[in-house]
C-alpha atoms as a PDB file:
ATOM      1  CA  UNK A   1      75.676 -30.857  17.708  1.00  0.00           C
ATOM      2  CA  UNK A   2      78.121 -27.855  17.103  1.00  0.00           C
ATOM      3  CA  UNK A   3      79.534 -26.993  13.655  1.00  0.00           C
ATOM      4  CA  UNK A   4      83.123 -28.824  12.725  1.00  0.00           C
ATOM      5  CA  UNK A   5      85.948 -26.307  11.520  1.00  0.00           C
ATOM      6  CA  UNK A   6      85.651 -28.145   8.097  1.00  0.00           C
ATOM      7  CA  UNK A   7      81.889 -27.347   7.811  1.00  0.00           C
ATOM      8  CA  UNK A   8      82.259 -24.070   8.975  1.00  0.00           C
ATOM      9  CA  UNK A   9      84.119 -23.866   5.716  1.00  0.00           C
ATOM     10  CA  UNK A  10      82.012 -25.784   3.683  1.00  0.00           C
ATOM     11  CA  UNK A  11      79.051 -23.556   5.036  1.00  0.00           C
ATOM     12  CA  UNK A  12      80.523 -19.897   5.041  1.00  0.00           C
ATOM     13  CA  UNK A  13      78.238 -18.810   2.298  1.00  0.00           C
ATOM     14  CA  UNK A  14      75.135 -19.992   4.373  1.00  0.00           C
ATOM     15  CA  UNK A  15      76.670 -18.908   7.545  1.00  0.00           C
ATOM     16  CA  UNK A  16      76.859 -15.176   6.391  1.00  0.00           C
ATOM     17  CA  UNK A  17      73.885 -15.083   5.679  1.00  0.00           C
ATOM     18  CA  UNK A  18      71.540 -13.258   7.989  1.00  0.00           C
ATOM     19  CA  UNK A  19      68.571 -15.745   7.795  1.00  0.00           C
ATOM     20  CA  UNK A  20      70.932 -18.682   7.890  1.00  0.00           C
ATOM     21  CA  UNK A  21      73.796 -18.581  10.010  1.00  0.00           C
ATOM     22  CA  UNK A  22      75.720 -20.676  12.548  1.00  0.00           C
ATOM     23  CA  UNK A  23      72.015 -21.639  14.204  1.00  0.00           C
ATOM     24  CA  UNK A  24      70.484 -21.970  10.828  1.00  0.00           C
ATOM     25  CA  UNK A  25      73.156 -24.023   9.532  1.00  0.00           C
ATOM     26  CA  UNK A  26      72.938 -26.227  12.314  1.00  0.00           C
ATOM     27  CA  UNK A  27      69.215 -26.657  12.222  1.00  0.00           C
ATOM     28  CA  UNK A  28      70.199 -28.118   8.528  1.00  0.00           C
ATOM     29  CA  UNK A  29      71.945 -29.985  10.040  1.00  0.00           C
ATOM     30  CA  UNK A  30      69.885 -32.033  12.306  1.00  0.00           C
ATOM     31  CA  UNK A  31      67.003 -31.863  10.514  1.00  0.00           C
ATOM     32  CA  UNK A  32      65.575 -34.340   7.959  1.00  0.00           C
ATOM     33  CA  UNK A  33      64.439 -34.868   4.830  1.00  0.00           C
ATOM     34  CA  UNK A  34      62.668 -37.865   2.560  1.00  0.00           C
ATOM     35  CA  UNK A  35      62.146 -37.520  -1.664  1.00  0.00           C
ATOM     36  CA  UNK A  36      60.073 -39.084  -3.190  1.00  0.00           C
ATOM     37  CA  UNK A  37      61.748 -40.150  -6.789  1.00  0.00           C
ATOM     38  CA  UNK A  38      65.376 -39.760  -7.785  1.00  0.00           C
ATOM     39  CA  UNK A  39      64.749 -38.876 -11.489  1.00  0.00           C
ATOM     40  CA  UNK A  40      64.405 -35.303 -13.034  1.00  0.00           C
ATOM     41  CA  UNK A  41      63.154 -33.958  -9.945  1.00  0.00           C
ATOM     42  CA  UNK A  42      64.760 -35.659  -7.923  1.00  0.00           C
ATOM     43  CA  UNK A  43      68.047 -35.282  -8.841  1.00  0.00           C
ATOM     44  CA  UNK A  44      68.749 -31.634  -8.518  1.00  0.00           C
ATOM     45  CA  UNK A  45      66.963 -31.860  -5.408  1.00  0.00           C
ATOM     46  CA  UNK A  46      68.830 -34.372  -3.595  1.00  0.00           C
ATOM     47  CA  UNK A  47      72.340 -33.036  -4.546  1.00  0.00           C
ATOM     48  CA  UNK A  48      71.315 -29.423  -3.367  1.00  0.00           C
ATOM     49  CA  UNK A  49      69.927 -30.775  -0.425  1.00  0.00           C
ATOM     50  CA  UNK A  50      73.269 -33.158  -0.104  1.00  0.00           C
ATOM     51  CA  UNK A  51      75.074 -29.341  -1.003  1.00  0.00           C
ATOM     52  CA  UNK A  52      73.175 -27.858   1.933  1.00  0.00           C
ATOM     53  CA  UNK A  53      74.240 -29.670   4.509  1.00  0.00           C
ATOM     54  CA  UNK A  54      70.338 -31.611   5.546  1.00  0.00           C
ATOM     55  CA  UNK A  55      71.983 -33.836   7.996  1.00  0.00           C
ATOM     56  CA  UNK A  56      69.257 -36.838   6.703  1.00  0.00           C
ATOM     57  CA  UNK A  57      68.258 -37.543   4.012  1.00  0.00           C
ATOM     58  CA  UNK A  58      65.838 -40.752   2.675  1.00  0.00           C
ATOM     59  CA  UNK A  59      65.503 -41.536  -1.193  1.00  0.00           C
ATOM     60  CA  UNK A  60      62.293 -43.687  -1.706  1.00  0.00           C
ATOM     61  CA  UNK A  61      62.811 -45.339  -5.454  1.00  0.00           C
ATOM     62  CA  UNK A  62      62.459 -48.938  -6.881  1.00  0.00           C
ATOM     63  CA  UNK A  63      64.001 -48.546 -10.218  1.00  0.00           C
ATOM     64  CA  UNK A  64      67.579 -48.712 -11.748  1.00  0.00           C
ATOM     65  CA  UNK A  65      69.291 -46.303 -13.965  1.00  0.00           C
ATOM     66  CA  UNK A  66      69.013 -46.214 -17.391  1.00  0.00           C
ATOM     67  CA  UNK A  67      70.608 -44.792 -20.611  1.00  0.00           C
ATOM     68  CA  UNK A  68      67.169 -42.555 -21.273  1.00  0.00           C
ATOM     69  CA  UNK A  69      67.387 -41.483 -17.885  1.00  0.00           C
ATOM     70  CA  UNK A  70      70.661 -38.974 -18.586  1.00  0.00           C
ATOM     71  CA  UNK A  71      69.451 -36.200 -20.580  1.00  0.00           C
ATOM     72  CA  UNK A  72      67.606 -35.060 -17.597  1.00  0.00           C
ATOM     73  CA  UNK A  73      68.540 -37.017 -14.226  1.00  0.00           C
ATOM     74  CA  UNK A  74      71.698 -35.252 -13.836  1.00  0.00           C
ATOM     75  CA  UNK A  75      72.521 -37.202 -10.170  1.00  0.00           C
ATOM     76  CA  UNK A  76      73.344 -40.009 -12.264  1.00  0.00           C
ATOM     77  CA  UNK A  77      75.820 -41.017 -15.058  1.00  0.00           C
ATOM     78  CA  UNK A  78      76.615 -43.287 -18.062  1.00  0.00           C
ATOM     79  CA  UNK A  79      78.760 -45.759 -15.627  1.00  0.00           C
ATOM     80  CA  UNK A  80      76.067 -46.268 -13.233  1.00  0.00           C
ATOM     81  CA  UNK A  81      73.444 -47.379 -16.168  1.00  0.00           C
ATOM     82  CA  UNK A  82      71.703 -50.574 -14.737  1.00  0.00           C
ATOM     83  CA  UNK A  83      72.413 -49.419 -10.562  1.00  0.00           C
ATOM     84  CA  UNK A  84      69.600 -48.849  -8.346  1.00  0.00           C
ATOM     85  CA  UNK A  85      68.817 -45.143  -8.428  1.00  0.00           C
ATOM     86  CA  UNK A  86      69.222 -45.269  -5.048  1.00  0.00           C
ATOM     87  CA  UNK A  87      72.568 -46.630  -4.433  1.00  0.00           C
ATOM     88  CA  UNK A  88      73.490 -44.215  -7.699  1.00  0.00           C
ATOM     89  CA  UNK A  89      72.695 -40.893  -5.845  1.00  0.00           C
ATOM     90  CA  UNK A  90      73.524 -41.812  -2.885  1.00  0.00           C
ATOM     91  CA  UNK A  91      77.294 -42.009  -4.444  1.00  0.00           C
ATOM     92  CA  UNK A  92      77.016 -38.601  -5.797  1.00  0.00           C
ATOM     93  CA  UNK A  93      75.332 -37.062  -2.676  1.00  0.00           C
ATOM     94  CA  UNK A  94      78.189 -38.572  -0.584  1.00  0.00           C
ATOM     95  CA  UNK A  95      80.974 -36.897  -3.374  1.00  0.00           C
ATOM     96  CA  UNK A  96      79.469 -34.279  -2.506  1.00  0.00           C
ATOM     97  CA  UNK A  97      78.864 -33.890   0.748  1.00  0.00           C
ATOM     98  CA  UNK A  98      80.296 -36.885   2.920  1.00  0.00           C
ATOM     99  CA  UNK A  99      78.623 -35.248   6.434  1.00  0.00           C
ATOM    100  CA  UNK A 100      74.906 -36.131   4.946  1.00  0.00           C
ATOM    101  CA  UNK A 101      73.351 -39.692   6.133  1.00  0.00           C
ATOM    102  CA  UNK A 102      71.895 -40.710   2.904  1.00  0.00           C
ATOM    103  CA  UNK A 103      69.242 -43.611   3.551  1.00  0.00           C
ATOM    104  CA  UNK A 104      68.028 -45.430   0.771  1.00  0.00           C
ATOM    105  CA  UNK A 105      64.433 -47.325   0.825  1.00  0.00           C
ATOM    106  CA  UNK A 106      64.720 -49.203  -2.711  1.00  0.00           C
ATOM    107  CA  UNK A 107      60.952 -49.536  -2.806  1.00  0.00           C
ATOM    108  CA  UNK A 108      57.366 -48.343  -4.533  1.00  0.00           C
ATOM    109  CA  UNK A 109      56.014 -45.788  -2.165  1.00  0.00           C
ATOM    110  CA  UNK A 110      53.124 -47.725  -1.363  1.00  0.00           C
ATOM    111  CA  UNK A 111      49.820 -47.722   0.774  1.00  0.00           C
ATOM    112  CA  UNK A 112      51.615 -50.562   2.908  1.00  0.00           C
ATOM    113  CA  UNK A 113      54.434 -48.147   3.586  1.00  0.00           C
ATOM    114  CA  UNK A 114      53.381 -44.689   3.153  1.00  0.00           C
ATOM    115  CA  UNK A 115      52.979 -44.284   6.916  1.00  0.00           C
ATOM    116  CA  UNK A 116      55.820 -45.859   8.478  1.00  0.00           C
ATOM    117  CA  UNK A 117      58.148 -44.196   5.883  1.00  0.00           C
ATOM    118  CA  UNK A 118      57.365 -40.431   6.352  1.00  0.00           C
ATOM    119  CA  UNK A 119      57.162 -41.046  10.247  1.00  0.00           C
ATOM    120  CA  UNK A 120      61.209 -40.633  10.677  1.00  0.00           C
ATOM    121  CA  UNK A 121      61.198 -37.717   8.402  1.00  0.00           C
ATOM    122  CA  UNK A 122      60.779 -34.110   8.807  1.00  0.00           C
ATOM    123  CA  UNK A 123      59.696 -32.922   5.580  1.00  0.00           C
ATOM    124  CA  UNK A 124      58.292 -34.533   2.637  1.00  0.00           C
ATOM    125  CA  UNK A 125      59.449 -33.843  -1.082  1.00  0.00           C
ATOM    126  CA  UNK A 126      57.749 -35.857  -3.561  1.00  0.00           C
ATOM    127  CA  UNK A 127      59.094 -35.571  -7.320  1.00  0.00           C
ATOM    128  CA  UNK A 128      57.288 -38.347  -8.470  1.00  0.00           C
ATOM    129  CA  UNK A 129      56.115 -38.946 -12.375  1.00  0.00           C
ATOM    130  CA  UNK A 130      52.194 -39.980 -11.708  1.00  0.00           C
ATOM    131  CA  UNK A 131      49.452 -39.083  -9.906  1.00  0.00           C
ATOM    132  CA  UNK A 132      48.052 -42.005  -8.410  1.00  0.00           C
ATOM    133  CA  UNK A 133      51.522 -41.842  -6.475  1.00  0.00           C
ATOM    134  CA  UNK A 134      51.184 -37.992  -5.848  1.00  0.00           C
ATOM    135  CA  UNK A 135      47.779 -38.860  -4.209  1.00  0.00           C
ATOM    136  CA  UNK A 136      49.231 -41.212  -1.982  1.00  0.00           C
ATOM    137  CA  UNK A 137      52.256 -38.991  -1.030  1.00  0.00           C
ATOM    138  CA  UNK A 138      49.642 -35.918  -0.200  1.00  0.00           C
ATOM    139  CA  UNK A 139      47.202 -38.075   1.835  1.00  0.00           C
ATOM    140  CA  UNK A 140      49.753 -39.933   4.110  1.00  0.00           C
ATOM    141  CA  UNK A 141      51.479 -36.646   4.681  1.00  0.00           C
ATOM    142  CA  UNK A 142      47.818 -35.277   5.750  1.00  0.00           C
ATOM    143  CA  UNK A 143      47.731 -38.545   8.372  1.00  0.00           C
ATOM    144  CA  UNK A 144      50.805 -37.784   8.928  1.00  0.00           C
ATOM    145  CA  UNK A 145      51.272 -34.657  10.011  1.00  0.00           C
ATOM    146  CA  UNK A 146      54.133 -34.194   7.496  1.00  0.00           C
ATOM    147  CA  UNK A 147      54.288 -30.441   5.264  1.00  0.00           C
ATOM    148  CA  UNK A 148      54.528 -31.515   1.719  1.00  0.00           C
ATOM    149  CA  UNK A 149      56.962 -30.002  -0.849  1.00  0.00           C
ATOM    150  CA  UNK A 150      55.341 -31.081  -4.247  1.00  0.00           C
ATOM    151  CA  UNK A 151      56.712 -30.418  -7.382  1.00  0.00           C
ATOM    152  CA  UNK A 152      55.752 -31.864 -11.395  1.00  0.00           C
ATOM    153  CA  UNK A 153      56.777 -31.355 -15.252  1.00  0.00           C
ATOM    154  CA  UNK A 154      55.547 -31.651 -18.486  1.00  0.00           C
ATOM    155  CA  UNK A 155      57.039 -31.343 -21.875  1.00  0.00           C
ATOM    156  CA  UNK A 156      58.294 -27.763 -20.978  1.00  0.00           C
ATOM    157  CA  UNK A 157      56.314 -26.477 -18.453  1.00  0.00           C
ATOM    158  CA  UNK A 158      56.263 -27.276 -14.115  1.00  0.00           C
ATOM    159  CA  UNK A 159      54.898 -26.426 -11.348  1.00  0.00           C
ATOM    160  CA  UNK A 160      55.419 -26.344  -7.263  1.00  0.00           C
ATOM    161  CA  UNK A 161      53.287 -25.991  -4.278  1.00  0.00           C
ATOM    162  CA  UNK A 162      53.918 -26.405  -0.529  1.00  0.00           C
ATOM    163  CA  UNK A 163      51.012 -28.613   1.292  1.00  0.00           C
ATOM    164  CA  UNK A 164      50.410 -28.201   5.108  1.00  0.00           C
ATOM    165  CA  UNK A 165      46.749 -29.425   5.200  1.00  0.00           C
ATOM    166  CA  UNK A 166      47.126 -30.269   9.058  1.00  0.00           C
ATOM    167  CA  UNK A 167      47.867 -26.991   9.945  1.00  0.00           C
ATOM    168  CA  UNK A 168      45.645 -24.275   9.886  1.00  0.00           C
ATOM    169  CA  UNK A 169      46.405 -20.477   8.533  1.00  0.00           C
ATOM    170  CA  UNK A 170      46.324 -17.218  10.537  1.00  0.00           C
ATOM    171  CA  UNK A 171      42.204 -16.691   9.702  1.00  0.00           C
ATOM    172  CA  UNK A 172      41.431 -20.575  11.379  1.00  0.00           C
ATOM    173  CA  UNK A 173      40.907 -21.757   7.613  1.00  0.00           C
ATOM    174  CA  UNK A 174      42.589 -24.837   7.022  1.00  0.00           C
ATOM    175  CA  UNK A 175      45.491 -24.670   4.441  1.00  0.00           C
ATOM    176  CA  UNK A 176      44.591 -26.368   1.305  1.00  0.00           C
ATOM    177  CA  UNK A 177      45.160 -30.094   0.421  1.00  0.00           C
ATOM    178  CA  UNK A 178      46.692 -31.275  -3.050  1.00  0.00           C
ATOM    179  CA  UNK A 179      43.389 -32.644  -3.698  1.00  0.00           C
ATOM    180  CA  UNK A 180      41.921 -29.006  -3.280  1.00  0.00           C
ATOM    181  CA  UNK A 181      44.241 -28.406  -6.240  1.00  0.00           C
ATOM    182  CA  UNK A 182      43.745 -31.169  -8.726  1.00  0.00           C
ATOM    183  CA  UNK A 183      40.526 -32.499  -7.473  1.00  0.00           C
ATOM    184  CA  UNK A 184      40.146 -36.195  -8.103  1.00  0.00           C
ATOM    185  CA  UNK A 185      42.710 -38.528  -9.333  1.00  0.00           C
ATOM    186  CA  UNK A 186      42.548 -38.305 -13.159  1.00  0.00           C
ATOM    187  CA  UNK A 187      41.933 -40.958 -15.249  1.00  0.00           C
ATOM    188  CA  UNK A 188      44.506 -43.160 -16.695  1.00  0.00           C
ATOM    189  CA  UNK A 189      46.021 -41.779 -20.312  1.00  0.00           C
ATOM    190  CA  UNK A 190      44.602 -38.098 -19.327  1.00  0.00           C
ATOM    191  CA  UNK A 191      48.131 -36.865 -19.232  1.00  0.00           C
ATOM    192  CA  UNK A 192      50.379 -38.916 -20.856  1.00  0.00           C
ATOM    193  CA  UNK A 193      53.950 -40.077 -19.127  1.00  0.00           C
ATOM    194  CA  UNK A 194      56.874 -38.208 -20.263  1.00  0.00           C
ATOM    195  CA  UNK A 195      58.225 -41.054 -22.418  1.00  0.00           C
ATOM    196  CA  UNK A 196      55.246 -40.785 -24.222  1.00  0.00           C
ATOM    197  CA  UNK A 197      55.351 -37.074 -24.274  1.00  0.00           C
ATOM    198  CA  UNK A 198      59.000 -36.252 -23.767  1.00  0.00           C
ATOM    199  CA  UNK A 199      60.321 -33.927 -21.677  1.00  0.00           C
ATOM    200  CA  UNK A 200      63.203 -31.317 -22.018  1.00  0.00           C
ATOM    201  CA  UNK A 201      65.675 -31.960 -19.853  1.00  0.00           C
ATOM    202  CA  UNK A 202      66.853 -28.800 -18.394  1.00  0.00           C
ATOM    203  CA  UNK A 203      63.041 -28.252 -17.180  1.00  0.00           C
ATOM    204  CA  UNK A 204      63.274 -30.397 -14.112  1.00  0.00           C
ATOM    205  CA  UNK A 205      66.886 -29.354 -13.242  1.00  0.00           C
ATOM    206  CA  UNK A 206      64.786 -25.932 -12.962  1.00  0.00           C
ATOM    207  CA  UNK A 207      62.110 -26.866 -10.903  1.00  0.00           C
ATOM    208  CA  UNK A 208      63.257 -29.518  -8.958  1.00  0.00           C
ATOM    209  CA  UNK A 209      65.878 -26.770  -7.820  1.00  0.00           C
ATOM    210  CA  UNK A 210      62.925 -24.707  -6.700  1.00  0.00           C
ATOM    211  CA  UNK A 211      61.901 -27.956  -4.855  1.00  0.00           C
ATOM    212  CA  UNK A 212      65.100 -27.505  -2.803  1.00  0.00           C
ATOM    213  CA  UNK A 213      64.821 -23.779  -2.186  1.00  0.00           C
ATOM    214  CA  UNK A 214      61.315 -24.345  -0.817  1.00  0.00           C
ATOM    215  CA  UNK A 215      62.329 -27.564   0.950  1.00  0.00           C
ATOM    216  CA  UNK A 216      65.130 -25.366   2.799  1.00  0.00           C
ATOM    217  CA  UNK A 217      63.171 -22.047   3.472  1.00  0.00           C
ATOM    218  CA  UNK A 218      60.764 -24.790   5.495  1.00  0.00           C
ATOM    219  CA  UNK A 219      63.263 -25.981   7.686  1.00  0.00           C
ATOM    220  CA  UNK A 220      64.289 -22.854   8.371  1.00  0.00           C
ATOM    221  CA  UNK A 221      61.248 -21.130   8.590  1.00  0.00           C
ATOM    222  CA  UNK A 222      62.478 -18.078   6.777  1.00  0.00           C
ATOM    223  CA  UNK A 223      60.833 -16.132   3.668  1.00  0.00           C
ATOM    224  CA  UNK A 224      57.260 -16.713   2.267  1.00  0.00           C
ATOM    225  CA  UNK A 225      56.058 -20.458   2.371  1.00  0.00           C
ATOM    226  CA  UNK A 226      54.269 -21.848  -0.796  1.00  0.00           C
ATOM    227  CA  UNK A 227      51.657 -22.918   0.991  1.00  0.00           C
ATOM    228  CA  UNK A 228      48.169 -21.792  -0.081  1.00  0.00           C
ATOM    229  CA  UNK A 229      50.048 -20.798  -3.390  1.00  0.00           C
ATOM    230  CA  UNK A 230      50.541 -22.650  -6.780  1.00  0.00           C
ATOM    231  CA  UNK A 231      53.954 -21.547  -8.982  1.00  0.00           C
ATOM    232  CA  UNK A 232      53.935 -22.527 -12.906  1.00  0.00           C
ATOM    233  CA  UNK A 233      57.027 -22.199 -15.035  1.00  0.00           C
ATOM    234  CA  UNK A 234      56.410 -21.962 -19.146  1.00  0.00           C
ATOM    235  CA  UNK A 235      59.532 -22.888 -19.911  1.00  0.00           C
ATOM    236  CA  UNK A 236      58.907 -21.873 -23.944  1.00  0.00           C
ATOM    237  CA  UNK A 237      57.307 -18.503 -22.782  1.00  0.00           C
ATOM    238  CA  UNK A 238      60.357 -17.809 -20.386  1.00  0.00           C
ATOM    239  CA  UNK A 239      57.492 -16.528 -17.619  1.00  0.00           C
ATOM    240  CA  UNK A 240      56.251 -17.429 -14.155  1.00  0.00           C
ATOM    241  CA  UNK A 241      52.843 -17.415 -13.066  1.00  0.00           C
ATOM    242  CA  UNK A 242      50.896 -17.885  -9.618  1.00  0.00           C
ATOM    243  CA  UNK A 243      47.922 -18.404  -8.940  1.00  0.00           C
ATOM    244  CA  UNK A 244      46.375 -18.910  -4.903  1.00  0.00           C
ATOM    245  CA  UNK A 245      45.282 -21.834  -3.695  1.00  0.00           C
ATOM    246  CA  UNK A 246      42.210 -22.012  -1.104  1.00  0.00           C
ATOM    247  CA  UNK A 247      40.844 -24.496   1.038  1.00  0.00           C
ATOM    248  CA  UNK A 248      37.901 -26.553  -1.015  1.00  0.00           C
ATOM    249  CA  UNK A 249      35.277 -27.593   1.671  1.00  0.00           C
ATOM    250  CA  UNK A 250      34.414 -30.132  -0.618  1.00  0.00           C
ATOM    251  CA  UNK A 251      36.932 -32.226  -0.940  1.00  0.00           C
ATOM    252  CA  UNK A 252      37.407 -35.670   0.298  1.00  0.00           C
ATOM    253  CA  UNK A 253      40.164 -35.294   2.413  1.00  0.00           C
ATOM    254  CA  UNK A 254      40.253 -32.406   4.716  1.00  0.00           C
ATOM    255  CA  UNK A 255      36.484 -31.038   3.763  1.00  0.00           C
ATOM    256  CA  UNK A 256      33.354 -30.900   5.928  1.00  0.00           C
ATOM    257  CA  UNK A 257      32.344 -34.185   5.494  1.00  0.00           C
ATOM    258  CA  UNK A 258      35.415 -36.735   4.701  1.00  0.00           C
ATOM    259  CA  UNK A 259      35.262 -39.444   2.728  1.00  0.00           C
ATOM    260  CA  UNK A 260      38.980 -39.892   2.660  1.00  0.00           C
ATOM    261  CA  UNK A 261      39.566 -41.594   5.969  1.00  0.00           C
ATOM    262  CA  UNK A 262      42.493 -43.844   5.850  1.00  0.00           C
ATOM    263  CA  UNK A 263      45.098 -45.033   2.805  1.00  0.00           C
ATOM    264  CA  UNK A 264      43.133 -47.463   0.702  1.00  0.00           C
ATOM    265  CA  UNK A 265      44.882 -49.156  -2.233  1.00  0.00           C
ATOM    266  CA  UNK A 266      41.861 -49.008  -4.421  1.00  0.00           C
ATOM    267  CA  UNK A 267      41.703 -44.864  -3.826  1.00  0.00           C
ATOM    268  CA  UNK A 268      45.220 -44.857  -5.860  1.00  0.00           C
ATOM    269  CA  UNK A 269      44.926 -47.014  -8.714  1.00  0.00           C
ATOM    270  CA  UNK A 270      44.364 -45.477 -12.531  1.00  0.00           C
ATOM    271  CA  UNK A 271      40.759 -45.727 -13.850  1.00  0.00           C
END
C-alpha cells in the first residue's frame, strides 16, 4: 500500500534517509508489532513506535493507570488515572499518529494465551516488570518463531538484548535464548519489584527508547542486530557496557537435550 501525500510529510525525516526511505517507510508500514507492558518501558516504546509509522501495533496489559504510575509512564496522564492502560495509550498513540491500528488485548500474558497472541504479530517487545513473565514471553517467542526485543530496569540501571533463538547465526550455532542469559527463573524476592525498590523515572524513558530503535532496525533489517549481544546502561555512572552473549548448550530450552518442551504454567510461577 503506497505512501499518502500526508505521510509522505509526516515521514520526510525517515524518507531521506538512506536506510529508510519510501520502501523502508512503507515496510513500517505494513509491518507489525506486539509490547508486552505499557508502563516505563512501555510507554516510550509504544509512542515512538506510534511516531514511526508501525502500521500495527498490539498492547498486551491487564492493569489501569494509576497516580504512582506518572513519574515514569510518560504515555499516560493525571486525567486518565483509574483507565485501562490500554485504552490510555492507545489515546495518545492515536494523538499521535492516527494512521497506526492500535489493538489492545486487556489481559495477563499468560501460558493460555502466549501462543495465539504473538501468532498475528511480527515482532515481539516485551517491557514487562518480572521474570516469571519474561520467561514466558522468551519461550513462546522460541515456539513461536517470533525475534524477541527484551528490555528491563532497576533502580538506575537497564539493560536490552535482541532474542532470535530459532534462527541460527552465520557459523550454524544457534543464537542464544534469554534463558542462556539469566539461566533459571530466580526465586521469588531475589530482585525486588520497583515499588519496593523504586525506580528513577527518566531510566526507562531511556531504555525503553532503545527498545524502539532496536525494534525498528529489525523490521528493517538495517544496522547491527542485538542479537547474541547484551547492552547495560549505569545510569549513576553515565556509561554503557556490553558484554556477548553465546549459545549455552545446556540450557533447557534450545540446548542438546531439552527439557523445555511446551508452555507449562508451573515452569513460570515464583519459587
Amino acid at each position: 500500500m503506497a505512501l499518502t501525500d500526508e505521510e509522505l510529510e509526516r515521514y520526510a525525516r525517515h524518507i531521506v534517509l538512506h536506510e529508510v526511505g519510501g520502501p523502508g517507510q512503507n515496510k513500517l508500514k505494513n509491518s507489525s508489532v506486539l509490547v508486552i507492558g505499557a508502563g516505563g518501558l512501555g510507554a516510550p516504546l509504544l509512542l515512538y513506535l506510534a511516531a514511526a509509522g508501525v502500521g500495527r501495533i498490539g498492547i498486551v496489559d491487564h492493569d489501569t493507570v494509576s497516580l504512582s504510575n506518572l513519574q515514569r509512564q510518560v504515555i499516560h496522564t493525571t486525567d486518565r488515572v483509574g483507565m485501562a492502560k490500554t485504552e490510555s495509550a492507545a489515546q495518545q498513540m492515536a494523538a499521535i499518529n492516527p494512521h497506526v491500528n492500535v489493538e489492545q488485548h486487556r489481559e495477563r500474558f499468560s501460558v493460555d494465551n502466549a501462543l495465539s497472541l504473538i501468532a498475528h504479530y511480527d515482532i515481539i517487545a516485551d517491557g514487562c516488570d518480572n521474570f516469571p513473565t519474561r520467561f514466558l514471553v522468551s519461550d513462546a517467542c522460541y515456539f513461536g518463531q517470533k525475534t524477541l526485543v527484551s528490555a528491563a530496569v532497576g533502580q538506575f540501571d537497564g539493560q536490552i538484548s535482541t532474542f532470535k533463538p530459532h534462527l541460527k547465526k552465520p557459523d550454524g550455532e544457534p543464537y542464544p535464548t534469554y534463558r542462556c542469559f539469566v539461566g533459571d527463573l530466580p526465586a521469588r524476592g531475589s530482585f525486588p519489584a520497583c515499588e519496593e525498590a523504586g525506580v528513577m523515572g527518566a531510566l526507562p524513558g531511556i531504555i525503553g527508547s532503545m527498545q524502539a530503535m532496536e525494534v525498528i532496525k529489525e523490521l528493517l533489517q538495517i544496522g547491527d542486530s542485538l542479537a547474541g549481544r547484551i547492552l547495560m546502561y549505569d545510569a549513576l555512572l553515565a556509561r554503557f557496557f556490553e558484554t556477548k552473549l553465546a549459545w549455552n548448550p545446556d540450557n533447557p530450552l534450545t540446548g542438546r537435550a531439552p527439557t523445555v518442551t511446551e508452555l507449562r504454567r508451573e515452569s513460570y510461577i515464583d519459587k
